[in-house]
N, C-alpha and C. Protein backbone atom coordinates (compact mmCIF):
# COMPACT_ATOMS: atom_id res chain seq x y z
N UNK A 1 70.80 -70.44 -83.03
CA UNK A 1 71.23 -70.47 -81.64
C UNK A 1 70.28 -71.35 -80.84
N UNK A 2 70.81 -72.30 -80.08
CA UNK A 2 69.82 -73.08 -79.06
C UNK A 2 70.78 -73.62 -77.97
N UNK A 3 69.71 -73.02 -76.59
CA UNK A 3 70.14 -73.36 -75.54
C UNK A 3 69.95 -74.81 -75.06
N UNK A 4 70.58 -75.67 -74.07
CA UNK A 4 70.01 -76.56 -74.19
C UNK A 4 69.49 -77.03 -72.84
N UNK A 5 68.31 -77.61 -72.52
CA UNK A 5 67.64 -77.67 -70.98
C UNK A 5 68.56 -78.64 -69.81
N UNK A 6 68.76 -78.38 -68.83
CA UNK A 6 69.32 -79.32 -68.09
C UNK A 6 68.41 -79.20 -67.09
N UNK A 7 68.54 -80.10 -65.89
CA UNK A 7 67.83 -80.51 -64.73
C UNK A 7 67.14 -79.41 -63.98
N UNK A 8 68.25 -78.17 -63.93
CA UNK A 8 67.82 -76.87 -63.23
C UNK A 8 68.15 -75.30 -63.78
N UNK A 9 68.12 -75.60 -65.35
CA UNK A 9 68.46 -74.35 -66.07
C UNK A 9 69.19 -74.80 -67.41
N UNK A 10 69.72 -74.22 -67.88
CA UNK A 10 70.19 -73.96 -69.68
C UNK A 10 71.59 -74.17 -69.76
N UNK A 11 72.14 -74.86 -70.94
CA UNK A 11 73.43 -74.48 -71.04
C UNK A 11 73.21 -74.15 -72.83
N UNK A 12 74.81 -73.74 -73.03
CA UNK A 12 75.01 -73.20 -74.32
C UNK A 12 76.57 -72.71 -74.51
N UNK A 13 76.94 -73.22 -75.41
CA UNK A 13 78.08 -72.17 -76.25
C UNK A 13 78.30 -70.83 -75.97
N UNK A 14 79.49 -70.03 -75.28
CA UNK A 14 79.32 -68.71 -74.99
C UNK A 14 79.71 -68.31 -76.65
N UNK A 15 79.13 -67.26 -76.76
CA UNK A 15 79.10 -66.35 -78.38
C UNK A 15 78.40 -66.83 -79.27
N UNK A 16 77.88 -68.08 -79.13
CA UNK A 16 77.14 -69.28 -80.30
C UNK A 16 75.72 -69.03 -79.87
N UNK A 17 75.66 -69.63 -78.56
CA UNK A 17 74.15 -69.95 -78.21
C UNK A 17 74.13 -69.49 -77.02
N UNK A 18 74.93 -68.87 -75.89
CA UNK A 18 74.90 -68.23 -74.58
C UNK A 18 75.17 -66.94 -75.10
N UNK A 19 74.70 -66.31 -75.34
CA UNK A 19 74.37 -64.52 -75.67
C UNK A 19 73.87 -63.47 -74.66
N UNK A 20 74.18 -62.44 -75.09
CA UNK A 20 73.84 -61.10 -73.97
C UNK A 20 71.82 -61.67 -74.02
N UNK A 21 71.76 -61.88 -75.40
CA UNK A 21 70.47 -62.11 -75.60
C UNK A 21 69.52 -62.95 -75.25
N UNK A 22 70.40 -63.98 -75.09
CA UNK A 22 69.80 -65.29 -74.90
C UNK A 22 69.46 -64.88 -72.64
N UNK A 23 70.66 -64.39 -72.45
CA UNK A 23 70.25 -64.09 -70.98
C UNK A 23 69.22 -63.08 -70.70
N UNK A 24 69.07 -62.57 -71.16
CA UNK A 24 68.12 -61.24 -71.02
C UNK A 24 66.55 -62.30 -70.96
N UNK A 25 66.18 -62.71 -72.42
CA UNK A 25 65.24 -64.00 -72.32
C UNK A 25 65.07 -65.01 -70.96
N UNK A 26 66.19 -65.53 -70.95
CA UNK A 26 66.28 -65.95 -69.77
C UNK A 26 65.76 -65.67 -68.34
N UNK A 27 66.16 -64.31 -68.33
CA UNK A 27 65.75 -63.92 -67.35
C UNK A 27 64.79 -62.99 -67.13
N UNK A 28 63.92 -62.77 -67.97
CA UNK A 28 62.91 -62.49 -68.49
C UNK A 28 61.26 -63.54 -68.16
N UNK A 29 61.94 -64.41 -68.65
CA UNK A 29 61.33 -65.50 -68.27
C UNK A 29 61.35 -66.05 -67.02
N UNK A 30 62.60 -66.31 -66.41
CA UNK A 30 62.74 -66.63 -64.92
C UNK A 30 61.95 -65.43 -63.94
N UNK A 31 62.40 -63.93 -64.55
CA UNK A 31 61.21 -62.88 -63.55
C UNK A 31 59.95 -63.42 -63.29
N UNK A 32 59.53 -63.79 -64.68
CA UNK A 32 58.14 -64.01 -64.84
C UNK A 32 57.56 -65.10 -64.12
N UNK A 33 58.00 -66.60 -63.76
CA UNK A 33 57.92 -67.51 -62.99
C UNK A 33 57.76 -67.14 -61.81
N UNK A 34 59.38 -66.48 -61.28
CA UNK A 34 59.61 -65.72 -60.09
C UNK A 34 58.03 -64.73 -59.40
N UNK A 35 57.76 -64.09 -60.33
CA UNK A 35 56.16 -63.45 -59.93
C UNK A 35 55.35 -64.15 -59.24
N UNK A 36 55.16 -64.79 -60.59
CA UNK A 36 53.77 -65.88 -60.41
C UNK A 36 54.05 -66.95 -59.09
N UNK A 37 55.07 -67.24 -58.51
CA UNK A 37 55.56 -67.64 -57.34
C UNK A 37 54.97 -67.02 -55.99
N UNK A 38 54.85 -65.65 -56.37
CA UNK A 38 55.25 -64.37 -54.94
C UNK A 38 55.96 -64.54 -54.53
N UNK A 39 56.95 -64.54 -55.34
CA UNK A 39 58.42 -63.93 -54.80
C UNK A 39 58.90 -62.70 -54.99
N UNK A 40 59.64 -61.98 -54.45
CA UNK A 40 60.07 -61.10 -54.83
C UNK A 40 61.37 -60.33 -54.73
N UNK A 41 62.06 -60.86 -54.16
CA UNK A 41 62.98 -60.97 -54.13
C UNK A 41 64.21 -62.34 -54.68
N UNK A 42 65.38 -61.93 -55.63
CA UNK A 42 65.92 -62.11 -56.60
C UNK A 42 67.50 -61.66 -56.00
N UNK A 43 68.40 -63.00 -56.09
CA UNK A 43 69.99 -63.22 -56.19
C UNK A 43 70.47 -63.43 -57.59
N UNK A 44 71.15 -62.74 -58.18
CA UNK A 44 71.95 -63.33 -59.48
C UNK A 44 73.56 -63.46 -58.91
N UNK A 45 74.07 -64.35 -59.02
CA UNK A 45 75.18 -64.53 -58.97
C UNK A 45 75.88 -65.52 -60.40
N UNK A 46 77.46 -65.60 -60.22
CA UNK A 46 78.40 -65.76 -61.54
C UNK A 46 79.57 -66.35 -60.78
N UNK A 47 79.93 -66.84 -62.02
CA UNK A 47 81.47 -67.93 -62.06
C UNK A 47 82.77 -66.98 -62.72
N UNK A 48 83.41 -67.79 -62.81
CA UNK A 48 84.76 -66.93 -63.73
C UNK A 48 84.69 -67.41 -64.89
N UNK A 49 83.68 -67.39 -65.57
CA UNK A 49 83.82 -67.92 -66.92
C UNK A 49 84.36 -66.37 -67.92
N UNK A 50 84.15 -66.67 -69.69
CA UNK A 50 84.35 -65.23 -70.44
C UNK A 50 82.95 -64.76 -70.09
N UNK A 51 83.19 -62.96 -69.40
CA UNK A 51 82.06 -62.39 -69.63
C UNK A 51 80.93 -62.71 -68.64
N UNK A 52 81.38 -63.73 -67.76
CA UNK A 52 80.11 -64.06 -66.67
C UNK A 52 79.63 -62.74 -65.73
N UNK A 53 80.70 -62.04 -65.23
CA UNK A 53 79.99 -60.98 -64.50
C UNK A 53 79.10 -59.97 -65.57
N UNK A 54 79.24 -59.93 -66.58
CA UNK A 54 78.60 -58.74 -67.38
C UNK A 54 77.60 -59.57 -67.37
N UNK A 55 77.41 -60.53 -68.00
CA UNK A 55 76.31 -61.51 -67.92
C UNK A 55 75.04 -61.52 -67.01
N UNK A 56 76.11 -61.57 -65.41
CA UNK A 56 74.97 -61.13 -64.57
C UNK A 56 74.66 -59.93 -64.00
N UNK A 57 75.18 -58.97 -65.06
CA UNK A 57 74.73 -57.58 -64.83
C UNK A 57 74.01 -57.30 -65.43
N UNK A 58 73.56 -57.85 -66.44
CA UNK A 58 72.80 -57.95 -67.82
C UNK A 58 71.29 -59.01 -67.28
N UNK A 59 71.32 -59.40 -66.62
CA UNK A 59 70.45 -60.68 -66.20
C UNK A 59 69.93 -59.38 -65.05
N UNK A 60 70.57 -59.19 -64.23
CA UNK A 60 69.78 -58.30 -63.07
C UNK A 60 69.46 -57.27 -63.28
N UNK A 61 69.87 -56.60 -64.35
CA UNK A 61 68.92 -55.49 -64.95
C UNK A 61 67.97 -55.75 -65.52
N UNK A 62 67.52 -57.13 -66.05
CA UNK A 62 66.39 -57.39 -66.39
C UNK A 62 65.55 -57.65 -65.30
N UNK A 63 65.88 -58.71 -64.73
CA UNK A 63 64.79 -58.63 -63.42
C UNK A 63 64.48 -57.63 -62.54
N UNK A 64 65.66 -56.75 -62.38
CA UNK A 64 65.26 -55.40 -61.42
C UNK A 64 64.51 -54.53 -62.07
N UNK A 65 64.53 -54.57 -63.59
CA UNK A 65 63.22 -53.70 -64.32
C UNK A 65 61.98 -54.59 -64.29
N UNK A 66 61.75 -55.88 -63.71
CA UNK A 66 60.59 -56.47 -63.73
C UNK A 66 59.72 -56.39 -61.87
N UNK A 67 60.44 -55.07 -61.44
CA UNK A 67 60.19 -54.83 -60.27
C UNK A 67 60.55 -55.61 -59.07
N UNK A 68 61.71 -56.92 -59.30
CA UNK A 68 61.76 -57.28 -58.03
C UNK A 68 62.38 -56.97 -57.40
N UNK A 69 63.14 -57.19 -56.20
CA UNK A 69 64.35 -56.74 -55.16
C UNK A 69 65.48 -57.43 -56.00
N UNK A 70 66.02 -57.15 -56.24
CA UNK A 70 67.37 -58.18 -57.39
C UNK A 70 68.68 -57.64 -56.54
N UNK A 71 69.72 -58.40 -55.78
CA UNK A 71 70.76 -58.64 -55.59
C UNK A 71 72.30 -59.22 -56.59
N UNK A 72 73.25 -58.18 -57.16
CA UNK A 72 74.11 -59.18 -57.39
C UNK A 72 74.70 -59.44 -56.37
N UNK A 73 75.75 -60.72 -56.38
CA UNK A 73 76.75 -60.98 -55.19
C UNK A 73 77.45 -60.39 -56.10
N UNK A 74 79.00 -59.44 -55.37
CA UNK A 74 79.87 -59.70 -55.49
C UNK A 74 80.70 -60.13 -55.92
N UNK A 75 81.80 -60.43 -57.09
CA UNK A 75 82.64 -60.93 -58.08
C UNK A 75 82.15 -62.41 -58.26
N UNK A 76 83.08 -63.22 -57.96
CA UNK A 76 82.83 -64.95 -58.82
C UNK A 76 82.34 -65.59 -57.34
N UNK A 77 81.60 -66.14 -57.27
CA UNK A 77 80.68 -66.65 -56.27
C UNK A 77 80.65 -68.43 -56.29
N UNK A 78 81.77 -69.37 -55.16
CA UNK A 78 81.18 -70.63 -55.49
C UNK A 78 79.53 -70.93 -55.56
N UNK A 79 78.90 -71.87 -55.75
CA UNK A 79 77.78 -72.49 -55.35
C UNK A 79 76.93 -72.36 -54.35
N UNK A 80 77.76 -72.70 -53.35
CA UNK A 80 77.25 -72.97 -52.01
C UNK A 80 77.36 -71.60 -51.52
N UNK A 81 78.18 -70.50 -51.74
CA UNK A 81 77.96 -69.15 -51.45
C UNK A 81 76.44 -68.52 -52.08
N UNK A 82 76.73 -69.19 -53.05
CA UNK A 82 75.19 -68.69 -53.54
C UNK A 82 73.87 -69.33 -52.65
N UNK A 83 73.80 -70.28 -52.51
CA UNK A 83 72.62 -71.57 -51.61
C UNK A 83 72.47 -70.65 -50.50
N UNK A 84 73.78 -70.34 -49.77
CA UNK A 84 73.88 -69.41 -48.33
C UNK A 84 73.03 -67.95 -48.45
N UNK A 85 73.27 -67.28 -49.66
CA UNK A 85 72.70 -65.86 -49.91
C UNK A 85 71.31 -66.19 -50.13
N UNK A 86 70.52 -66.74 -50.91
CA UNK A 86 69.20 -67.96 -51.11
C UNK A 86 68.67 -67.89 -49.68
N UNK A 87 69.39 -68.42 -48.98
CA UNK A 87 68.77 -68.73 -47.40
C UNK A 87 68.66 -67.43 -46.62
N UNK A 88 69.71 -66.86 -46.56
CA UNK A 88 69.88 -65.75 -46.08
C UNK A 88 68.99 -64.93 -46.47
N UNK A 89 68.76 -64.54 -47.65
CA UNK A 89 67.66 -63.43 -48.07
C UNK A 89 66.75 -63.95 -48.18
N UNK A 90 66.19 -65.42 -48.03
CA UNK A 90 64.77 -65.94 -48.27
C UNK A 90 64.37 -65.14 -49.63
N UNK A 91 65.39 -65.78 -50.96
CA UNK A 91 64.88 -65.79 -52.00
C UNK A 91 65.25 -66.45 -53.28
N UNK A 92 64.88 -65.77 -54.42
CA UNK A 92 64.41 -66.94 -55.53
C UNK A 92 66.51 -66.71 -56.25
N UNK A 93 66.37 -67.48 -57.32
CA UNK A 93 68.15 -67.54 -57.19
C UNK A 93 68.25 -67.30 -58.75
N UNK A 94 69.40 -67.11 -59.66
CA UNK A 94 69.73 -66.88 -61.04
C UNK A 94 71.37 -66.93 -61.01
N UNK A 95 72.15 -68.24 -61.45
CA UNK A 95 73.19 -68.33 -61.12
C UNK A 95 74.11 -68.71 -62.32
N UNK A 96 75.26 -68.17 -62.96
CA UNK A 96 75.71 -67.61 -64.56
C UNK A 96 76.61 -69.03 -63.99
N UNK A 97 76.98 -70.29 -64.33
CA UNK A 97 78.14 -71.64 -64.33
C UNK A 97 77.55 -72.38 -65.15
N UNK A 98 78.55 -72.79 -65.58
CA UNK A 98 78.50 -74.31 -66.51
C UNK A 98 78.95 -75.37 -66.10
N UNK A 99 79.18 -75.57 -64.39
CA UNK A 99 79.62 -76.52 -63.41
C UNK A 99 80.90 -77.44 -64.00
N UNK A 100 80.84 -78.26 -64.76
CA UNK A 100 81.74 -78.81 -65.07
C UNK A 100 82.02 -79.49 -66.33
N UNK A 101 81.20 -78.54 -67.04
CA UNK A 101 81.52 -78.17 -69.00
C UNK A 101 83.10 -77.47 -69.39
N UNK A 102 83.66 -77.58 -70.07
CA UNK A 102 84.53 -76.83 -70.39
C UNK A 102 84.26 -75.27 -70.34
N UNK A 103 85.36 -74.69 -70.73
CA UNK A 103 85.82 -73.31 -70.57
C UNK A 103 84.69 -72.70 -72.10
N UNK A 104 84.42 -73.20 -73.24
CA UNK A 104 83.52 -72.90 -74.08
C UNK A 104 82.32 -72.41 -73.56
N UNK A 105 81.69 -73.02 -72.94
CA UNK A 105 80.34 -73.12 -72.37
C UNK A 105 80.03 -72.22 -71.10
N UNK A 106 78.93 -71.63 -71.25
CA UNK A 106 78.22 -71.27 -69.85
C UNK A 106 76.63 -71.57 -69.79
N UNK A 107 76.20 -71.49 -68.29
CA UNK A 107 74.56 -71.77 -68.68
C UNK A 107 73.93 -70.51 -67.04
N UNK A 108 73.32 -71.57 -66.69
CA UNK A 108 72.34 -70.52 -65.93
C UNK A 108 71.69 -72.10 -64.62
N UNK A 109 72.01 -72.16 -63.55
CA UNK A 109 71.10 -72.91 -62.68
C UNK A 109 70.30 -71.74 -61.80
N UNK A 110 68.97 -72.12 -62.01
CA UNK A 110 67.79 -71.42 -61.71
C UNK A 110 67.25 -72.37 -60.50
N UNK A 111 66.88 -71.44 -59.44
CA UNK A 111 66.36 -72.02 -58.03
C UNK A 111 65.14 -70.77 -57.81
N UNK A 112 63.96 -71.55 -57.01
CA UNK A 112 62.74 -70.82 -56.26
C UNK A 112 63.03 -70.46 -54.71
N UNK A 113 64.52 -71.10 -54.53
CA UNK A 113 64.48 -70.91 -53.09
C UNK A 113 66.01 -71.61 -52.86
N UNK A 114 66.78 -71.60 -51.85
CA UNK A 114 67.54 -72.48 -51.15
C UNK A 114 67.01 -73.35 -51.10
N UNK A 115 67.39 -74.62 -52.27
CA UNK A 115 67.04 -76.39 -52.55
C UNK A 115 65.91 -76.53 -53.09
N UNK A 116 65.91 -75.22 -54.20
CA UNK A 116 64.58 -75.80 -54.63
C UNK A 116 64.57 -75.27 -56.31
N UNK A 117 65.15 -76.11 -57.12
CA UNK A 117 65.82 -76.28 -58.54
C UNK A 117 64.61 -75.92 -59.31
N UNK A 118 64.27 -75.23 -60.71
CA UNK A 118 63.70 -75.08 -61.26
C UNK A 118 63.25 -75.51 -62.51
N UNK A 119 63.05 -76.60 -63.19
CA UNK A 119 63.27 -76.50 -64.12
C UNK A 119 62.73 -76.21 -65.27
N UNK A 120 63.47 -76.25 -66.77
CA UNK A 120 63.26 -75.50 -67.30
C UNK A 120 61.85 -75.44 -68.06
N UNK A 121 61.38 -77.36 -67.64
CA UNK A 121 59.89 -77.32 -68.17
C UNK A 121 58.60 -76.42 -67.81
N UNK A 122 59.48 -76.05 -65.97
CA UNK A 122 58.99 -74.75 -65.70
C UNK A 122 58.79 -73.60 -66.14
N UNK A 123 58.69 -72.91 -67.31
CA UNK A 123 59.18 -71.75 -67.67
C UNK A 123 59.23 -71.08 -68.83
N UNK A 124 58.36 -70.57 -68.79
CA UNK A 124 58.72 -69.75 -70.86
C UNK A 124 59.31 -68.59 -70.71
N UNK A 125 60.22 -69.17 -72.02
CA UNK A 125 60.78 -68.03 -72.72
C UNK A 125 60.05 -66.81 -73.76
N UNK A 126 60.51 -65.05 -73.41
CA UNK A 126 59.60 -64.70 -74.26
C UNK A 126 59.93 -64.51 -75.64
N UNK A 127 59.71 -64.42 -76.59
CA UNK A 127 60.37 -64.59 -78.49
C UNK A 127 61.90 -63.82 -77.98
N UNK A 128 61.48 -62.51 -77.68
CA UNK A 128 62.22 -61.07 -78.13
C UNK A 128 63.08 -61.02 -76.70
N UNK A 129 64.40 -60.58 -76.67
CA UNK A 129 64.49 -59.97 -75.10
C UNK A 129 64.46 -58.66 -74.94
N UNK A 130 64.03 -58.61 -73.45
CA UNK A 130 63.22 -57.22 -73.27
C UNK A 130 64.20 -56.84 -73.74
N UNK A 131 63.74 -55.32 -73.12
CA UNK A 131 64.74 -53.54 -73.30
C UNK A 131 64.56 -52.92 -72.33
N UNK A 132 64.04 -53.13 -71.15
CA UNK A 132 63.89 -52.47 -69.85
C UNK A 132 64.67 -52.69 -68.92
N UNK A 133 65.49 -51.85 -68.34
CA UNK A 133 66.35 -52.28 -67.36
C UNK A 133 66.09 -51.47 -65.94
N UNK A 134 66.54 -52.67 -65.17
CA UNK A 134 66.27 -51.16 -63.61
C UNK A 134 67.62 -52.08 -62.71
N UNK A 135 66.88 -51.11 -61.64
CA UNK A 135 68.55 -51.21 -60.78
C UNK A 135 68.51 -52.79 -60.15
N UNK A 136 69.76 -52.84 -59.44
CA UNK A 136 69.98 -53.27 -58.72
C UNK A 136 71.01 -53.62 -57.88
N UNK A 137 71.21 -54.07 -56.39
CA UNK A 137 72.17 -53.73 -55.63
C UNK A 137 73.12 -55.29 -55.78
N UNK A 138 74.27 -54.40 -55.82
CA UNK A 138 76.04 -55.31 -55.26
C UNK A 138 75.92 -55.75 -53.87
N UNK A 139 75.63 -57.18 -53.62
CA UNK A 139 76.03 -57.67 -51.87
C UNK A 139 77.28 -58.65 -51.99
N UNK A 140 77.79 -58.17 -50.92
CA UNK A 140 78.87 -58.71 -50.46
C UNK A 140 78.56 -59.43 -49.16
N UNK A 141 78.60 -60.80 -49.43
CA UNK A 141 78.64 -61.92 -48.39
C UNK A 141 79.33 -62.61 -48.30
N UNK A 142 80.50 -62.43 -48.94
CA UNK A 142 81.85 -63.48 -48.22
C UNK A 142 82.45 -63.58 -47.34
N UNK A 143 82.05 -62.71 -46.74
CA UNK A 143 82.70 -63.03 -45.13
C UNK A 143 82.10 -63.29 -44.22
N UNK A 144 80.47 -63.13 -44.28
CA UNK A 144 79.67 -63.55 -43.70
C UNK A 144 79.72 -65.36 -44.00
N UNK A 145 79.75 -66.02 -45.12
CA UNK A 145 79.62 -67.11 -45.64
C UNK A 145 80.65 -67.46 -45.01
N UNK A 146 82.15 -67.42 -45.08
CA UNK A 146 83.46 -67.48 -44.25
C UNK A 146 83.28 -68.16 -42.46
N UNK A 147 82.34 -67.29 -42.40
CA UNK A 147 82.22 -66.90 -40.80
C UNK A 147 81.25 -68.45 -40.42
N UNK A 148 80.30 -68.47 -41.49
CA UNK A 148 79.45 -69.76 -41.27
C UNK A 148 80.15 -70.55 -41.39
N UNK A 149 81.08 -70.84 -42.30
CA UNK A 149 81.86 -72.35 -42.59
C UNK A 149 82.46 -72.87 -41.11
N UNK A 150 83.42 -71.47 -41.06
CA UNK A 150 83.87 -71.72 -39.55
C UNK A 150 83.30 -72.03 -38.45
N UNK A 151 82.59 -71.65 -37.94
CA UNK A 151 81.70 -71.69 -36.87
C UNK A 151 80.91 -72.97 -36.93
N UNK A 152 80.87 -73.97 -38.29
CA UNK A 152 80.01 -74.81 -38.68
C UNK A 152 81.51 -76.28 -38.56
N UNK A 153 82.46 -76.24 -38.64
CA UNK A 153 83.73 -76.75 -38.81
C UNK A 153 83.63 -77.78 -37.17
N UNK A 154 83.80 -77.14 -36.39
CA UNK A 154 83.40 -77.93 -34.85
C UNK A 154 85.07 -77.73 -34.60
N UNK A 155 85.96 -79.08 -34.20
CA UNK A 155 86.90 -78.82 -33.72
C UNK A 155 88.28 -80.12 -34.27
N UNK A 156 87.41 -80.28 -34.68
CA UNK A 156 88.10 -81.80 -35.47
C UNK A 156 89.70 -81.69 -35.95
N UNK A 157 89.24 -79.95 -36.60
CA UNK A 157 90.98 -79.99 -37.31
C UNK A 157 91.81 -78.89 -36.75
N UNK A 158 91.41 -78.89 -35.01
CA UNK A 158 92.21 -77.82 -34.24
C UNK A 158 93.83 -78.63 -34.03
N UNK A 159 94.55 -78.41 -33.85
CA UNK A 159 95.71 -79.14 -33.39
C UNK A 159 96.71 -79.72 -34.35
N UNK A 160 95.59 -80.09 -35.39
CA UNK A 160 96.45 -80.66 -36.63
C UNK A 160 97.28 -80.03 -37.47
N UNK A 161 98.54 -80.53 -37.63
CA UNK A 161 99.67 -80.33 -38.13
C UNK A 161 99.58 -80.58 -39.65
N UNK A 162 100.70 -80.35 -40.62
CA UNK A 162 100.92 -80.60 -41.91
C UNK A 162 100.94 -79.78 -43.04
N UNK A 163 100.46 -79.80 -43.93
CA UNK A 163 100.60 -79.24 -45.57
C UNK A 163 99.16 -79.36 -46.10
N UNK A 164 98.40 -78.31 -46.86
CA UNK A 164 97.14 -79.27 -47.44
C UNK A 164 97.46 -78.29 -48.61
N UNK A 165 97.40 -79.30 -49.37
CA UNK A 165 97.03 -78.29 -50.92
C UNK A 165 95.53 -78.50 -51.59
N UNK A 166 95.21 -77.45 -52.19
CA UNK A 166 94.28 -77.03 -52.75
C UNK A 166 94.75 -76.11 -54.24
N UNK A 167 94.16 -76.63 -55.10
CA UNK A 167 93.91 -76.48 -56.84
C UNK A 167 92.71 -76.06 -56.85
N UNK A 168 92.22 -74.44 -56.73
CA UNK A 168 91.04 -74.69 -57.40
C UNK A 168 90.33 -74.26 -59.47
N UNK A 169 91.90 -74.53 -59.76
CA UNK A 169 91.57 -73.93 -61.36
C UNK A 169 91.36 -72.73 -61.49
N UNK A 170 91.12 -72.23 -61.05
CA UNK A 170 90.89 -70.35 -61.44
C UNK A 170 89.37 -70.39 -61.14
N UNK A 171 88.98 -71.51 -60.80
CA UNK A 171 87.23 -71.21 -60.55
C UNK A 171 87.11 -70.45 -59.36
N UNK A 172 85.60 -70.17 -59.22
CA UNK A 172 85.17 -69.71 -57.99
C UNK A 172 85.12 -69.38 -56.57
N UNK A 173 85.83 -70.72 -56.50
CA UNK A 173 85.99 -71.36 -55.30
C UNK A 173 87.13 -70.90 -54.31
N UNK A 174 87.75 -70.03 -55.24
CA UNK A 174 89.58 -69.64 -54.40
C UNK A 174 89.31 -68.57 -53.85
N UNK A 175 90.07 -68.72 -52.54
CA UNK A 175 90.06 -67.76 -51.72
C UNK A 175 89.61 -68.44 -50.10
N UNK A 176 88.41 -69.32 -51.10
CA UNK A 176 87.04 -69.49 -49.77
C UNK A 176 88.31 -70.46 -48.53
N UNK A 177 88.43 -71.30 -48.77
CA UNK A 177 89.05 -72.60 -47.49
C UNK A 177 90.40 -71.51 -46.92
N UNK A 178 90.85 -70.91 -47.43
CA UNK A 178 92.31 -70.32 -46.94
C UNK A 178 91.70 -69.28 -45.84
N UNK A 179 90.19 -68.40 -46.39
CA UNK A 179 89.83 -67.73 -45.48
C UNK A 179 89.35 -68.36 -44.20
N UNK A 180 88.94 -69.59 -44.11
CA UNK A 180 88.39 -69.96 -43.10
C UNK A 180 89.66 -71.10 -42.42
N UNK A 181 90.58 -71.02 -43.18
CA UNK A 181 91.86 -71.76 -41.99
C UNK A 181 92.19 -70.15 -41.48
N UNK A 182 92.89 -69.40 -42.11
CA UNK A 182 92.51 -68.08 -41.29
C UNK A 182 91.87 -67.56 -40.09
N UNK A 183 90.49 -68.13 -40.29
CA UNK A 183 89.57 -67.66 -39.40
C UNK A 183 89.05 -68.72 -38.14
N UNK A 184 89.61 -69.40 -38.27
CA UNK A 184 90.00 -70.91 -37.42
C UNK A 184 91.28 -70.81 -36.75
N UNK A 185 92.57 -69.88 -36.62
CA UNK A 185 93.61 -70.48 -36.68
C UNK A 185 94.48 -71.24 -36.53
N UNK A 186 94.44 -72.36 -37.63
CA UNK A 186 94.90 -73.62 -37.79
C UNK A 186 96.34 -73.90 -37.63
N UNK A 187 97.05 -74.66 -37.46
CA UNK A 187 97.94 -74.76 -37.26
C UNK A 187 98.64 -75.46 -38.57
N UNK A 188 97.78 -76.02 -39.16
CA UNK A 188 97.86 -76.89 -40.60
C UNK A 188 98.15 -75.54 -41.85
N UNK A 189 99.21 -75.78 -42.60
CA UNK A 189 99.60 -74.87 -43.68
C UNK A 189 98.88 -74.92 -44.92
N UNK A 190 98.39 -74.35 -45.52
CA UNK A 190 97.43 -74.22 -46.81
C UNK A 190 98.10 -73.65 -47.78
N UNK A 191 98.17 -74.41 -48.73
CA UNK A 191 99.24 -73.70 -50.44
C UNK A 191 97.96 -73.91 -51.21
N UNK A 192 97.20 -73.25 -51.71
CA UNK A 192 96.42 -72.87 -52.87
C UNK A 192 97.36 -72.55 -54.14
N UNK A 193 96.81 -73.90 -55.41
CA UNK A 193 97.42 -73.46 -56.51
C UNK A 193 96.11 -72.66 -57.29
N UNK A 194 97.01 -71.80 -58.05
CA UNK A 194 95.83 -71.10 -59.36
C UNK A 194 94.17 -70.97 -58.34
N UNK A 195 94.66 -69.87 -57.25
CA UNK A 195 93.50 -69.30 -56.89
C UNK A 195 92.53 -68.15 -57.31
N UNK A 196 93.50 -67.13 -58.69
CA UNK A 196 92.88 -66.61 -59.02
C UNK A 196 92.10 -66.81 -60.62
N UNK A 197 91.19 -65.69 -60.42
CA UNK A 197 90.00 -66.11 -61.59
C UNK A 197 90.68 -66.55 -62.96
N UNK A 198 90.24 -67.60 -63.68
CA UNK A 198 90.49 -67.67 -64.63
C UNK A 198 89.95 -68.38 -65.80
N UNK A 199 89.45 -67.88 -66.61
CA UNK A 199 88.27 -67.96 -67.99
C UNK A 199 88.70 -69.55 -68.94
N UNK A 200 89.87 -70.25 -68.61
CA UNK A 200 90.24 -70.99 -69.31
C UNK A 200 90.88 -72.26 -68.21
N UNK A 201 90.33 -71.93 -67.03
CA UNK A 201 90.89 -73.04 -65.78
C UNK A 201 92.47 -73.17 -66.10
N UNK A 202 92.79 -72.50 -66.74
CA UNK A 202 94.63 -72.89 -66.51
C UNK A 202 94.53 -74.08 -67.46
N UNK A 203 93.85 -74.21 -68.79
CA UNK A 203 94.19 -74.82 -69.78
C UNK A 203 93.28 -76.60 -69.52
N UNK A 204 92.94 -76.99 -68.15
CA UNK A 204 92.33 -77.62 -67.97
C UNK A 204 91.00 -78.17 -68.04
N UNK A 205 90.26 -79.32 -68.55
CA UNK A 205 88.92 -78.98 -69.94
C UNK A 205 88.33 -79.74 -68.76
């Protein structure tokens, strides 16, 4: 099994080389950085890949047994929802995507902060993964995140008329723009295709 390093965390084969095991290590290792930082407080968030939320239930029980404050978000989490929770909690980040690998693959982008990437030369792994687990809490910030987009939008697309479609594959990302024409109320119609989660993007690689 071997993970392989990218710019700001690991990728791998889910069942091959992305393992319950291989995350536990992972984040094992990322606690341990995370320490030596003074940080202490810890976001894990996940994609819709196979198995990503267990993944990062499995990841935050490791770090919440390494004593820090550990947060999951909430079901499948875009990116930038995650960056927002980062800022928001003024803390260190652990995030289960394989951005734009196929449906095979998952990895892990690791941050010290809102914009501040880790990488993996940063960081040892320990041989074994632990066996200690401790708690940690479910946050829900999507509507808070919602509320920022909007409020951040200005006025540009008040008045405007038409159709907009949006595809977001079954990734992450669905839900988010429909809530905030919603929360705007736009006058412009929004058709979201394949907004909900899905492990295989709707067949698309």
């Amino acid at each position: 099994m071997e993970l392989y390093p990218t710019q700001d965390g690991f990728l791998g084969e889910i069942a091959k080389d992305f393992t319950f095991a291989q995350v536990a290590r992972l984040a094992a290792g990322f606690g341990e950085r995370v320490r030596a930082e003074g940080i202490t407080r810890v976001v894990v968030a996940h994609d819709t890949r196979f198995l990503a939320k267990e993944m990062a239930e499995e990841a935050a029980g490791i770090l919440g047994g390494m004593g820090l404050e550990t947060f999951l978000l909430k079901g499948p989490s875009p990116l930038p929802l995650f960056g927002f929770a980062l800022k928001e909690l003024e803390a260190a980040g652990f995030y289960l995507t394989a951005s734009r690998k196929p449906a095979r693959f998952q990895g892990v982008k690791l941050r010290l902060g809102p914009g501040k990437p880790l990488s993996p030369e940063g960081m040892a792994l320990p041989q074994e993964a632990p066996q200690k687990r401790g708690s940690f809490q479910v946050l829900d910030r999507k509507k808070a995140y919602l509320e920022h987009l909007a409020q951040s939008t200005g006025q540009g697309a008040q008045g405007k008329k038409g159709v907009v479609y949006l595809d977001t594959l079954g990734g992450a990302g669905g839900g988010v723009l429909p809530g905030v024409f919603k929360l705007l109320g736009l006058e412009a119609e929004l058709r979201e295709l394949h907004p909900l989660p899905h492990p295989l993007f709707y067949g698309v690689n």
